[in-house]
ModelCIF file with pLDDT and N, C-alpha, C, O atoms, coordinates in Angstrom:
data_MODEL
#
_entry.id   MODEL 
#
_entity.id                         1 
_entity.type                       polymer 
_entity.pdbx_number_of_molecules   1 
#
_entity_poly.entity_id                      1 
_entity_poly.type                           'polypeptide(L)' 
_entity_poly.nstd_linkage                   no 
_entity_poly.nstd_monomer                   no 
_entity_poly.pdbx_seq_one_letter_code       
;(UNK)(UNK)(UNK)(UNK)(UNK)(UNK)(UNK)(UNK)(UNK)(UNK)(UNK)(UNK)(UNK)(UNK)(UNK)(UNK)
(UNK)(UNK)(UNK)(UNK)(UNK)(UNK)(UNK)(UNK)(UNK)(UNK)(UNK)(UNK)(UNK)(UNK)(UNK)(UNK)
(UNK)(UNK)(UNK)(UNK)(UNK)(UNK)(UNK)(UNK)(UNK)(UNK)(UNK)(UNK)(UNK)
;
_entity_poly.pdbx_seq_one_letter_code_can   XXXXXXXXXXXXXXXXXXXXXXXXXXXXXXXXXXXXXXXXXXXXX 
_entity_poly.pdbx_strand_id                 A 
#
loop_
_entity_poly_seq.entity_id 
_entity_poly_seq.num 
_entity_poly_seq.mon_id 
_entity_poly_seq.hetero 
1 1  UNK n 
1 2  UNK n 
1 3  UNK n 
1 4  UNK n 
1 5  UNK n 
1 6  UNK n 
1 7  UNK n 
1 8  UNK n 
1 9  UNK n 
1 10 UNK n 
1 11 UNK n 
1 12 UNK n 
1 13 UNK n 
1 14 UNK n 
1 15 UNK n 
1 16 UNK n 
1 17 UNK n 
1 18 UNK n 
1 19 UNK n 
1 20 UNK n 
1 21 UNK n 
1 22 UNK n 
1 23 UNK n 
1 24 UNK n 
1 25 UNK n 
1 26 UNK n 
1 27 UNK n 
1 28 UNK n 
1 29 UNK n 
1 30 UNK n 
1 31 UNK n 
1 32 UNK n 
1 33 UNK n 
1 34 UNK n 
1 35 UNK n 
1 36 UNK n 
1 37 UNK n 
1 38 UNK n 
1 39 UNK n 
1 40 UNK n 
1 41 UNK n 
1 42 UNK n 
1 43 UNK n 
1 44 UNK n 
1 45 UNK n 
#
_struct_asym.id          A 
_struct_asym.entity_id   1 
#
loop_
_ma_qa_metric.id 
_ma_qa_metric.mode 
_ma_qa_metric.name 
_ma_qa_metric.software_group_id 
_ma_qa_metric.type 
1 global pLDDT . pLDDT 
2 local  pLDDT . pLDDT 
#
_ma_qa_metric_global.metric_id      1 
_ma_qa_metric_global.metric_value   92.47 
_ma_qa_metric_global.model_id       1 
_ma_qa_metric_global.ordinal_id     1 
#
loop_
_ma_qa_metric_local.label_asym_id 
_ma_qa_metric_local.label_comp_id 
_ma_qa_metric_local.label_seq_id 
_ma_qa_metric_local.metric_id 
_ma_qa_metric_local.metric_value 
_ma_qa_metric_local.model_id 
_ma_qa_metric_local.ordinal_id 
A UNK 1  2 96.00 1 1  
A UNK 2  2 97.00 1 2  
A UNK 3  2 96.00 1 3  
A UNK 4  2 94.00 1 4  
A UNK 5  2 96.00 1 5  
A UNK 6  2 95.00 1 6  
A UNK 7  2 95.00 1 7  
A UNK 8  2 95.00 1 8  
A UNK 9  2 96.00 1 9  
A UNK 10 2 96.00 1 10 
A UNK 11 2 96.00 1 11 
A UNK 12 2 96.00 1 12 
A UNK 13 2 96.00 1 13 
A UNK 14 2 94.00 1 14 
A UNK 15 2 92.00 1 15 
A UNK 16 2 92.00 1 16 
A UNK 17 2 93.00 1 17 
A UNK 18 2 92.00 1 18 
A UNK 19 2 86.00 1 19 
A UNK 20 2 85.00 1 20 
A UNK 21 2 86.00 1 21 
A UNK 22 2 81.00 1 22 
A UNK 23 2 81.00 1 23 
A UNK 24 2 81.00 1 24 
A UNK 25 2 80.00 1 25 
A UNK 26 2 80.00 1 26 
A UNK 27 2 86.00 1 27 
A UNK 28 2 92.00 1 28 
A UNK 29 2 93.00 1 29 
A UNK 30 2 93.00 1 30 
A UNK 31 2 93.00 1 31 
A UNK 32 2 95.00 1 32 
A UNK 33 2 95.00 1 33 
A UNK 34 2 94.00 1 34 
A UNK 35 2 95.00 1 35 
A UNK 36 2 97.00 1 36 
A UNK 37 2 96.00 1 37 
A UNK 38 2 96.00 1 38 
A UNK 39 2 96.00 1 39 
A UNK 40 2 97.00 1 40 
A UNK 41 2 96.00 1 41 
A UNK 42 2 95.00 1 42 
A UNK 43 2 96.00 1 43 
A UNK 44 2 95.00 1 44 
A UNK 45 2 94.00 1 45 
#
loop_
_atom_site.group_PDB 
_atom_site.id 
_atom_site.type_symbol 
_atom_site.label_atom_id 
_atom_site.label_alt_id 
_atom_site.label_comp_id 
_atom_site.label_asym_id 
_atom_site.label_entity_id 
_atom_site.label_seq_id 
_atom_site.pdbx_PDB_ins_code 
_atom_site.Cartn_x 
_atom_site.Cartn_y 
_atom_site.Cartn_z 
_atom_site.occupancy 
_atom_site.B_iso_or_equiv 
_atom_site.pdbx_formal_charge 
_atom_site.auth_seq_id 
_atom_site.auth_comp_id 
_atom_site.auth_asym_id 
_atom_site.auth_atom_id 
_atom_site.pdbx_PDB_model_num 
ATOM 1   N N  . UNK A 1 1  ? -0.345  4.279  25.425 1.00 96.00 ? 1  UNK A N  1 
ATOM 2   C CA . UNK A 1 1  ? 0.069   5.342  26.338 1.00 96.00 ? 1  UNK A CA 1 
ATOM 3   C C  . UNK A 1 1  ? 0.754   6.478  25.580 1.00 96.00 ? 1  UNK A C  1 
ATOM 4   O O  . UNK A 1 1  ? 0.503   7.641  25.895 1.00 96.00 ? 1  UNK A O  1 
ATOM 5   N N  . UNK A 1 2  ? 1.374   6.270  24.866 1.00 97.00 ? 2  UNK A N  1 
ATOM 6   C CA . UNK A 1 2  ? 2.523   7.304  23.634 1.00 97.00 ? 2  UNK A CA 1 
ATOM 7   C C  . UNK A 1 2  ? 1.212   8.021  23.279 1.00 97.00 ? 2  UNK A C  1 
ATOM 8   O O  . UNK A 1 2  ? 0.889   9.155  23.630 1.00 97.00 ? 2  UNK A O  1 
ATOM 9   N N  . UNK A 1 3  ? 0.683   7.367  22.703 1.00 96.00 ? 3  UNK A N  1 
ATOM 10  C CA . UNK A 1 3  ? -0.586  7.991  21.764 1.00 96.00 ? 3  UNK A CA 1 
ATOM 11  C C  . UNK A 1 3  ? -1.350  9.212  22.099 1.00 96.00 ? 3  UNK A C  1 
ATOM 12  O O  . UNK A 1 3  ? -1.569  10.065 21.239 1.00 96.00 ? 3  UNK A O  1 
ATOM 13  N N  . UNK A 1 4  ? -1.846  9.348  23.568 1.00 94.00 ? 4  UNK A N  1 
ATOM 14  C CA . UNK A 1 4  ? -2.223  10.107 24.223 1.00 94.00 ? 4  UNK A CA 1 
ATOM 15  C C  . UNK A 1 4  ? -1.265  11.192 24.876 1.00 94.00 ? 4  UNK A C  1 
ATOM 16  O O  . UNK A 1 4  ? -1.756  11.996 25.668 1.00 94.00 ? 4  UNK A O  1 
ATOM 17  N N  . UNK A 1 5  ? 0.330   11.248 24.514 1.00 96.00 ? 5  UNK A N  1 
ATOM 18  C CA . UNK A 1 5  ? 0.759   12.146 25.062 1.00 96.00 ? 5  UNK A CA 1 
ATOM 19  C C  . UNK A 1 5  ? 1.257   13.362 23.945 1.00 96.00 ? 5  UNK A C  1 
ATOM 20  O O  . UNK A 1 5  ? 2.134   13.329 23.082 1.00 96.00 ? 5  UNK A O  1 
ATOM 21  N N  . UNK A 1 6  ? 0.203   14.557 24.395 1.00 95.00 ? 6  UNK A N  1 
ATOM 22  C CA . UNK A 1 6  ? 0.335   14.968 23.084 1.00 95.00 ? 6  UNK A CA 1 
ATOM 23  C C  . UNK A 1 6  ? 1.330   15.891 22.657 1.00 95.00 ? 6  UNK A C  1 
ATOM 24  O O  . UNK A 1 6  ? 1.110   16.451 21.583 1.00 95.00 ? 6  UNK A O  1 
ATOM 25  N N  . UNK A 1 7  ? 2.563   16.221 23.373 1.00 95.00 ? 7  UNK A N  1 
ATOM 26  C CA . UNK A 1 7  ? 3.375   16.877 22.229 1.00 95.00 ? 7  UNK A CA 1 
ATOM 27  C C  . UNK A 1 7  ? 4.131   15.643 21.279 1.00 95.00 ? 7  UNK A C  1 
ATOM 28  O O  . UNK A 1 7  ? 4.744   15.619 20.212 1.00 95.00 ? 7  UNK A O  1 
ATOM 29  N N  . UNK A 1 8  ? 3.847   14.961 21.987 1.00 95.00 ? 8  UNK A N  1 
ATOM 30  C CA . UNK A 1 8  ? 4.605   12.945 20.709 1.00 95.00 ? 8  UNK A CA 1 
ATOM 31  C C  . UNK A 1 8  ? 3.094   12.999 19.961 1.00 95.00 ? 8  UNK A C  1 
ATOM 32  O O  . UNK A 1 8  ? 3.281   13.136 18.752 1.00 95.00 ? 8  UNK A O  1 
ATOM 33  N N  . UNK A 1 9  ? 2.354   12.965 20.129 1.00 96.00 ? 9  UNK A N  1 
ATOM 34  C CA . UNK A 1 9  ? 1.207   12.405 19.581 1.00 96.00 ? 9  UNK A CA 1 
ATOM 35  C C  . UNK A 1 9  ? 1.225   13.738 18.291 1.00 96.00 ? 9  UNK A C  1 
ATOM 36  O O  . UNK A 1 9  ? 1.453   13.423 17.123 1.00 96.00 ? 9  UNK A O  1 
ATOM 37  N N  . UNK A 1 10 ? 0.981   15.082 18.649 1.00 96.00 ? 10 UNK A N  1 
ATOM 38  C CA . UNK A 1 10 ? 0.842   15.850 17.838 1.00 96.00 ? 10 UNK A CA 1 
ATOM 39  C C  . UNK A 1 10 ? 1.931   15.913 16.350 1.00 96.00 ? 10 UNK A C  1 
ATOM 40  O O  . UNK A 1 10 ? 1.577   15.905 15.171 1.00 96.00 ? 10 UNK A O  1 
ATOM 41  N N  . UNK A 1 11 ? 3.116   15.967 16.834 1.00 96.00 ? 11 UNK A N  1 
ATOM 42  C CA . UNK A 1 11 ? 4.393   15.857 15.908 1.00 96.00 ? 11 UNK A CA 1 
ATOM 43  C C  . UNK A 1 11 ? 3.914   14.422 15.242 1.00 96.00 ? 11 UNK A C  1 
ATOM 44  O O  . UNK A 1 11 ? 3.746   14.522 14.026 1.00 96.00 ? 11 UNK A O  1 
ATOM 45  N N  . UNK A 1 12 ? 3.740   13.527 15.612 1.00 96.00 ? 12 UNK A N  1 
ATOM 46  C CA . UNK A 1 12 ? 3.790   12.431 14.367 1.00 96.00 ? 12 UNK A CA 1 
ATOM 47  C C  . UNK A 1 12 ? 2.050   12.752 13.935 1.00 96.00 ? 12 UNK A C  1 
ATOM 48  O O  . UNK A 1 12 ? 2.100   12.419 12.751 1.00 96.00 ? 12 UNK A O  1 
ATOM 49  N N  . UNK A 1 13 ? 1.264   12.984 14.063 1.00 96.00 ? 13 UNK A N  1 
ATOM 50  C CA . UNK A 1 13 ? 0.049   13.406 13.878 1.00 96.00 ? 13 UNK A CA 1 
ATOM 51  C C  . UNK A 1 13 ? 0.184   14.036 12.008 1.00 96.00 ? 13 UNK A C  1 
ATOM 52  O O  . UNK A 1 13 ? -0.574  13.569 11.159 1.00 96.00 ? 13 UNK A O  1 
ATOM 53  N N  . UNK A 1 14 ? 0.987   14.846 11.739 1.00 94.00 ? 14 UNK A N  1 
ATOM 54  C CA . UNK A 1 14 ? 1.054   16.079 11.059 1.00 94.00 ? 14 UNK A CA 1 
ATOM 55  C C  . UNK A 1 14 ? 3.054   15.165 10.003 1.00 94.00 ? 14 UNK A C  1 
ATOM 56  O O  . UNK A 1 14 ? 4.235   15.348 10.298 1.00 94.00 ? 14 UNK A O  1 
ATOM 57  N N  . UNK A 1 15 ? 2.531   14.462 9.084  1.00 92.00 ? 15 UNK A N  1 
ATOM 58  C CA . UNK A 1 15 ? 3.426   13.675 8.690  1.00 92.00 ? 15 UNK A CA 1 
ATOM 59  C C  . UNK A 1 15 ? 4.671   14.506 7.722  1.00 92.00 ? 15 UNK A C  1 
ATOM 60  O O  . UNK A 1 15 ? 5.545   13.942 7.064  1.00 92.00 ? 15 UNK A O  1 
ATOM 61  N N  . UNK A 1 16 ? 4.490   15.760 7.837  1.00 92.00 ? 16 UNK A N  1 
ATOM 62  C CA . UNK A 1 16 ? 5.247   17.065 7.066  1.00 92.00 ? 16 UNK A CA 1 
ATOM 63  C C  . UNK A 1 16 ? 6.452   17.294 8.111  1.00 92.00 ? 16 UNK A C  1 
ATOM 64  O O  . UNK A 1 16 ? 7.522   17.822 7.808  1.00 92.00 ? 16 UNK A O  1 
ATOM 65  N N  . UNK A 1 17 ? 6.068   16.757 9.540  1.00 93.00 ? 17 UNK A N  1 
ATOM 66  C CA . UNK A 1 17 ? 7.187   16.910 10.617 1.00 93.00 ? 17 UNK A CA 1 
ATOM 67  C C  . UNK A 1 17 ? 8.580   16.286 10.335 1.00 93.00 ? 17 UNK A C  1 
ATOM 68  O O  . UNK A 1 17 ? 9.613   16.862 10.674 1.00 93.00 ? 17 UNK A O  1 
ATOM 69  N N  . UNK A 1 18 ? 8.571   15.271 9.798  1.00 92.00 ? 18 UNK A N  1 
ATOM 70  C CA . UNK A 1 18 ? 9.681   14.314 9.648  1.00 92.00 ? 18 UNK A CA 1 
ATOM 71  C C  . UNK A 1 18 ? 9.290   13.578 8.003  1.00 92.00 ? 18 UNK A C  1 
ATOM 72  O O  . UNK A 1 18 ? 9.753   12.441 7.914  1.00 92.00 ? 18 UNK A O  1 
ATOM 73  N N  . UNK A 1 19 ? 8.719   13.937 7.056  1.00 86.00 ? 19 UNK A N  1 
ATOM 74  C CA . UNK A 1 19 ? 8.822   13.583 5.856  1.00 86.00 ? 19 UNK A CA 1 
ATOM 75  C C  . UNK A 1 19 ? 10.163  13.617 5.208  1.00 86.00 ? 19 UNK A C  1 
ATOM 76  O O  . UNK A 1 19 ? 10.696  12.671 4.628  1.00 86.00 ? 19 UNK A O  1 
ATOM 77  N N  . UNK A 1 20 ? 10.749  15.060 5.404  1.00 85.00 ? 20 UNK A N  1 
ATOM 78  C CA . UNK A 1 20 ? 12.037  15.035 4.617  1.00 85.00 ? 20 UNK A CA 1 
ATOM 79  C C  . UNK A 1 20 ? 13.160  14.966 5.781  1.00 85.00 ? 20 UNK A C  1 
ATOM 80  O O  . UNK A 1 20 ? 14.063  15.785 5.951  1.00 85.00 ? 20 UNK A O  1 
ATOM 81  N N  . UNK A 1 21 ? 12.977  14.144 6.320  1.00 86.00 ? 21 UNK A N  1 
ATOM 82  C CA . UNK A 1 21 ? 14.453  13.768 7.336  1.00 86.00 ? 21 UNK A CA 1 
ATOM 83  C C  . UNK A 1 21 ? 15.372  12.529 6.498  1.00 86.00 ? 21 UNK A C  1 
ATOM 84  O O  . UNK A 1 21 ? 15.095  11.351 6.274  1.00 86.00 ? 21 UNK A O  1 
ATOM 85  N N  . UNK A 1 22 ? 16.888  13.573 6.061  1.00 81.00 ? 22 UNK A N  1 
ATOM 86  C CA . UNK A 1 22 ? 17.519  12.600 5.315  1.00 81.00 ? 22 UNK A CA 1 
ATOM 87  C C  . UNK A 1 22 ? 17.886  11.470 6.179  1.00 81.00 ? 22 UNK A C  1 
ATOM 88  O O  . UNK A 1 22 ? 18.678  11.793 7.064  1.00 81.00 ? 22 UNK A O  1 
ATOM 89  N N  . UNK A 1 23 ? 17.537  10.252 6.171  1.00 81.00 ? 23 UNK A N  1 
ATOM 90  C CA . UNK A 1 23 ? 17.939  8.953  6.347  1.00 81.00 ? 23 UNK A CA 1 
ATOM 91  C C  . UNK A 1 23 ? 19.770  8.373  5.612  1.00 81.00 ? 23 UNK A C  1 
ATOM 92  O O  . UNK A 1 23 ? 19.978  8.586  4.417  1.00 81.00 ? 23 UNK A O  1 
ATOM 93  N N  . UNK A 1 24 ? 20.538  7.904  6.206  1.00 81.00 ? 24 UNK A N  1 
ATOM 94  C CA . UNK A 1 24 ? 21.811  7.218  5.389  1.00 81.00 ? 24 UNK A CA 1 
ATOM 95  C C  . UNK A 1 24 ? 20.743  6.202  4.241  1.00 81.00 ? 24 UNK A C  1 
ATOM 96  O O  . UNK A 1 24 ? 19.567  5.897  4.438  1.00 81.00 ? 24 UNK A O  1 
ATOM 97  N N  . UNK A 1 25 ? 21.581  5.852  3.080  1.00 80.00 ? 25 UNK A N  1 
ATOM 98  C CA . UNK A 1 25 ? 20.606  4.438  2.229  1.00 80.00 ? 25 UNK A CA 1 
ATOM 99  C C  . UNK A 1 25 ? 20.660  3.538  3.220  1.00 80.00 ? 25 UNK A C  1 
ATOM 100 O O  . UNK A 1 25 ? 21.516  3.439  4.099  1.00 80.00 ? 25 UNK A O  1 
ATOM 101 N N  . UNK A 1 26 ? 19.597  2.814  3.014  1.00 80.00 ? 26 UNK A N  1 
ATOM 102 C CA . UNK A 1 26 ? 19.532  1.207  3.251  1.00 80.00 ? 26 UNK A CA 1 
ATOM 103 C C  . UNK A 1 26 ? 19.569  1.095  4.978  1.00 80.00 ? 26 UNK A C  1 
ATOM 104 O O  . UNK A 1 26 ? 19.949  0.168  5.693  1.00 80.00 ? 26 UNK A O  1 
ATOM 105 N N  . UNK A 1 27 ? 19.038  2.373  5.305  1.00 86.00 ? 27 UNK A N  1 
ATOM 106 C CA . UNK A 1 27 ? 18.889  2.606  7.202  1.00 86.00 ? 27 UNK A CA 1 
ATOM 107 C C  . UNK A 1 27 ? 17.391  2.242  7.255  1.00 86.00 ? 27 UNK A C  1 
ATOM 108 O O  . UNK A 1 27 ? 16.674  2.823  6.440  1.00 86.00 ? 27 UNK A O  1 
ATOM 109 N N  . UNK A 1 28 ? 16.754  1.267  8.192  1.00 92.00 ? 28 UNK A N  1 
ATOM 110 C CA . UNK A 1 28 ? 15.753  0.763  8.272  1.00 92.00 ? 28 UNK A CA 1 
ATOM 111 C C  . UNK A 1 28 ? 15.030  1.138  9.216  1.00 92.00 ? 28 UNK A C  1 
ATOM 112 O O  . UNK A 1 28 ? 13.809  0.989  9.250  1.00 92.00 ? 28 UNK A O  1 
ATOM 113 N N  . UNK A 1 29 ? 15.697  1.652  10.058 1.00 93.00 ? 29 UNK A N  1 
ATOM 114 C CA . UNK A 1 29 ? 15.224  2.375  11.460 1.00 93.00 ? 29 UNK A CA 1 
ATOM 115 C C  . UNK A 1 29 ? 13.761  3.695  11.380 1.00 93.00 ? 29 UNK A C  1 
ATOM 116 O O  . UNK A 1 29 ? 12.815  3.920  12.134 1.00 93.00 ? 29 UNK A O  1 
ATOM 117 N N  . UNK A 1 30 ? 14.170  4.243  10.228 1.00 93.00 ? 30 UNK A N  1 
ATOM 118 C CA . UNK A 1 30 ? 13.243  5.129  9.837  1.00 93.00 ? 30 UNK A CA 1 
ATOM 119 C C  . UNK A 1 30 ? 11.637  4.804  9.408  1.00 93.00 ? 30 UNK A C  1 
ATOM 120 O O  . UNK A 1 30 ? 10.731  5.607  9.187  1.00 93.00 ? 30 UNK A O  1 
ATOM 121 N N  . UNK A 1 31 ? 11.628  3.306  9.372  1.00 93.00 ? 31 UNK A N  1 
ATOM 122 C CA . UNK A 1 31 ? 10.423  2.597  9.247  1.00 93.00 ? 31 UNK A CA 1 
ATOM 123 C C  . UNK A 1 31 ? 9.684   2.694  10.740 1.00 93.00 ? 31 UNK A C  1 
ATOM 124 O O  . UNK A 1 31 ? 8.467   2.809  10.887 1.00 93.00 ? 31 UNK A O  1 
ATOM 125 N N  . UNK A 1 32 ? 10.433  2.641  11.567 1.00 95.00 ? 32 UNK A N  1 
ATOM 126 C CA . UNK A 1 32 ? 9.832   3.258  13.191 1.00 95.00 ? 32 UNK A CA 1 
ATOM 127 C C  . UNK A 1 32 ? 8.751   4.393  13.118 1.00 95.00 ? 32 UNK A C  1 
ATOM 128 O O  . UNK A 1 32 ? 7.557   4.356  13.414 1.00 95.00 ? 32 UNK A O  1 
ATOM 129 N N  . UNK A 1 33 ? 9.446   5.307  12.686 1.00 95.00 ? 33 UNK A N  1 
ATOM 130 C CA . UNK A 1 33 ? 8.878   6.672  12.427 1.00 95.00 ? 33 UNK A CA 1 
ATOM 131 C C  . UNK A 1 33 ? 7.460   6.822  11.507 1.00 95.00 ? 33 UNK A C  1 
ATOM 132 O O  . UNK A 1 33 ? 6.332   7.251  11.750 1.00 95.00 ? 33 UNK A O  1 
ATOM 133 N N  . UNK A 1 34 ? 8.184   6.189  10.218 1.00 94.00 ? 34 UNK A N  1 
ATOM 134 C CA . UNK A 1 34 ? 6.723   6.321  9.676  1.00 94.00 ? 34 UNK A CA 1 
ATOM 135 C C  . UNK A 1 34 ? 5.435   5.344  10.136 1.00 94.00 ? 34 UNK A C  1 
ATOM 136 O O  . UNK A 1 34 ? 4.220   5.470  9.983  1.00 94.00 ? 34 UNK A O  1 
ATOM 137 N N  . UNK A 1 35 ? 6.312   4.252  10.806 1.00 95.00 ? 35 UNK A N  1 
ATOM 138 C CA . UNK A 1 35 ? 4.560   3.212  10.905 1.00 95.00 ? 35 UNK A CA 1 
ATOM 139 C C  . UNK A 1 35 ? 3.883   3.579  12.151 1.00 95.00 ? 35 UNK A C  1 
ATOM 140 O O  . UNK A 1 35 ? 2.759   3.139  12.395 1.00 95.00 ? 35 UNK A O  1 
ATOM 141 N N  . UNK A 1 36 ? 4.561   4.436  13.029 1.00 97.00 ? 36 UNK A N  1 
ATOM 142 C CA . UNK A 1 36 ? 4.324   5.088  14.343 1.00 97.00 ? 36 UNK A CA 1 
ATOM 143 C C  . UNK A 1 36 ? 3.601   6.428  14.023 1.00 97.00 ? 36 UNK A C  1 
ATOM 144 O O  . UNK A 1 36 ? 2.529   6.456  14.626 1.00 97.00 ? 36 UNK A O  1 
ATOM 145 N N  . UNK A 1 37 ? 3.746   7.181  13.525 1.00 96.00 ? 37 UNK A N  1 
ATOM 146 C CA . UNK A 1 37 ? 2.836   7.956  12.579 1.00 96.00 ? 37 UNK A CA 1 
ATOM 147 C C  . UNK A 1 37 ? 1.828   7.417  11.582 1.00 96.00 ? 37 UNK A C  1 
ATOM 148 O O  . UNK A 1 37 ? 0.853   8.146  11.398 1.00 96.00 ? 37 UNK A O  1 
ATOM 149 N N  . UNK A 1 38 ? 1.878   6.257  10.890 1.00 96.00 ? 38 UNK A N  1 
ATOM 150 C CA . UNK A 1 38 ? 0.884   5.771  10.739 1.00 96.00 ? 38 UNK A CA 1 
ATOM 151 C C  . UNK A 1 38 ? -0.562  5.727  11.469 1.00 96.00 ? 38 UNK A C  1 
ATOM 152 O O  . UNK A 1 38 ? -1.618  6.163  11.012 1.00 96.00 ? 38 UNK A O  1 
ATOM 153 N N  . UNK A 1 39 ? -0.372  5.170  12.564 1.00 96.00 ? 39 UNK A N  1 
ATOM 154 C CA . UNK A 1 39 ? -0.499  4.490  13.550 1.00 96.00 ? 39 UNK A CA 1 
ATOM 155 C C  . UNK A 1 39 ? -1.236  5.743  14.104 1.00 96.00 ? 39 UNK A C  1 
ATOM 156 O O  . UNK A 1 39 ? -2.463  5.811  14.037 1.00 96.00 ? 39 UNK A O  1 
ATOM 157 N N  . UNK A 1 40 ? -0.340  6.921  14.757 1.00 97.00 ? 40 UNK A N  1 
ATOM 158 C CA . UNK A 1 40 ? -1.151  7.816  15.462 1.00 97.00 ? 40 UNK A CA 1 
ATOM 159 C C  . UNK A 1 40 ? -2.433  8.411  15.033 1.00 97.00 ? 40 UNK A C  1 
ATOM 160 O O  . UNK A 1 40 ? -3.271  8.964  15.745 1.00 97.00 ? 40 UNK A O  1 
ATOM 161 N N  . UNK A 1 41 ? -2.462  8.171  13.502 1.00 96.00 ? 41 UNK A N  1 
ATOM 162 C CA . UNK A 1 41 ? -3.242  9.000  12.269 1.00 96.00 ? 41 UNK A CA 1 
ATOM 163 C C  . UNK A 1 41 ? -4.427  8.197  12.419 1.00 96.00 ? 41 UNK A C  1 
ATOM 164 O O  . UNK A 1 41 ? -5.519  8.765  12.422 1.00 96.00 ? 41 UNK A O  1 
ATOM 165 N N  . UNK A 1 42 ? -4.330  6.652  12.575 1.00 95.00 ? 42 UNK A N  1 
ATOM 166 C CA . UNK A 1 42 ? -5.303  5.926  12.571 1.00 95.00 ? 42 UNK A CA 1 
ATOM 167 C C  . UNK A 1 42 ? -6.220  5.679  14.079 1.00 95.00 ? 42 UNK A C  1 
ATOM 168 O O  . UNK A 1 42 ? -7.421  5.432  14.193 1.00 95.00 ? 42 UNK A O  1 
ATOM 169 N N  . UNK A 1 43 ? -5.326  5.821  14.994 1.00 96.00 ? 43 UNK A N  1 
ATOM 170 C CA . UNK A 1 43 ? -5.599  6.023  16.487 1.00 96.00 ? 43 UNK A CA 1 
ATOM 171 C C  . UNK A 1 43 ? -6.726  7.573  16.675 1.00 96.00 ? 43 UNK A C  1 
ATOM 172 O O  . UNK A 1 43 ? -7.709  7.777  17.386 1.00 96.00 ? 43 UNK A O  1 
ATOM 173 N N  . UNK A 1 44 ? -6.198  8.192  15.947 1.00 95.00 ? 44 UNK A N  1 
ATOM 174 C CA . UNK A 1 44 ? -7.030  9.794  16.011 1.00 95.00 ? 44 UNK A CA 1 
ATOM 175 C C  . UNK A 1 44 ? -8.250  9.802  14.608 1.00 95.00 ? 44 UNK A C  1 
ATOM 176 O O  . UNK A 1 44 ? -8.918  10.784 14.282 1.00 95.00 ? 44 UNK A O  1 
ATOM 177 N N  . UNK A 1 45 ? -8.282  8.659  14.056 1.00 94.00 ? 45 UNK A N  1 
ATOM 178 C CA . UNK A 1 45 ? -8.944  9.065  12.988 1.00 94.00 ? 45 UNK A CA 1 
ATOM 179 C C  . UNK A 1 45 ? -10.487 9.549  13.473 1.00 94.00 ? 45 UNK A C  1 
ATOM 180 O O  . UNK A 1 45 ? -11.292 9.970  12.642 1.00 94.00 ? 45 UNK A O  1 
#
């Protein structure tokens, strides 16, 4: 459902959106982001 909504879908689509978002060290949460963008990239491939 996320996938198809496209101002979420577009922003993680385009991985330059949130590449340089400083993270604290050793914050794991940010693995959300990228495998969810993963994910959309492969959903639209």
């Amino acid at each position: 459902a996320l996938s198809n909504v496209p101002p979420l879908r577009n922003y993680f689509l385009e991985e330059e959106n949130y590449r340089r978002i400083q993270r604290p060290p050793g914050d794991i949460m940010f693995l959300l982001v990228q495998r969810f963008g993963e994910l959309m990239r492969k959903l639209w491939n």
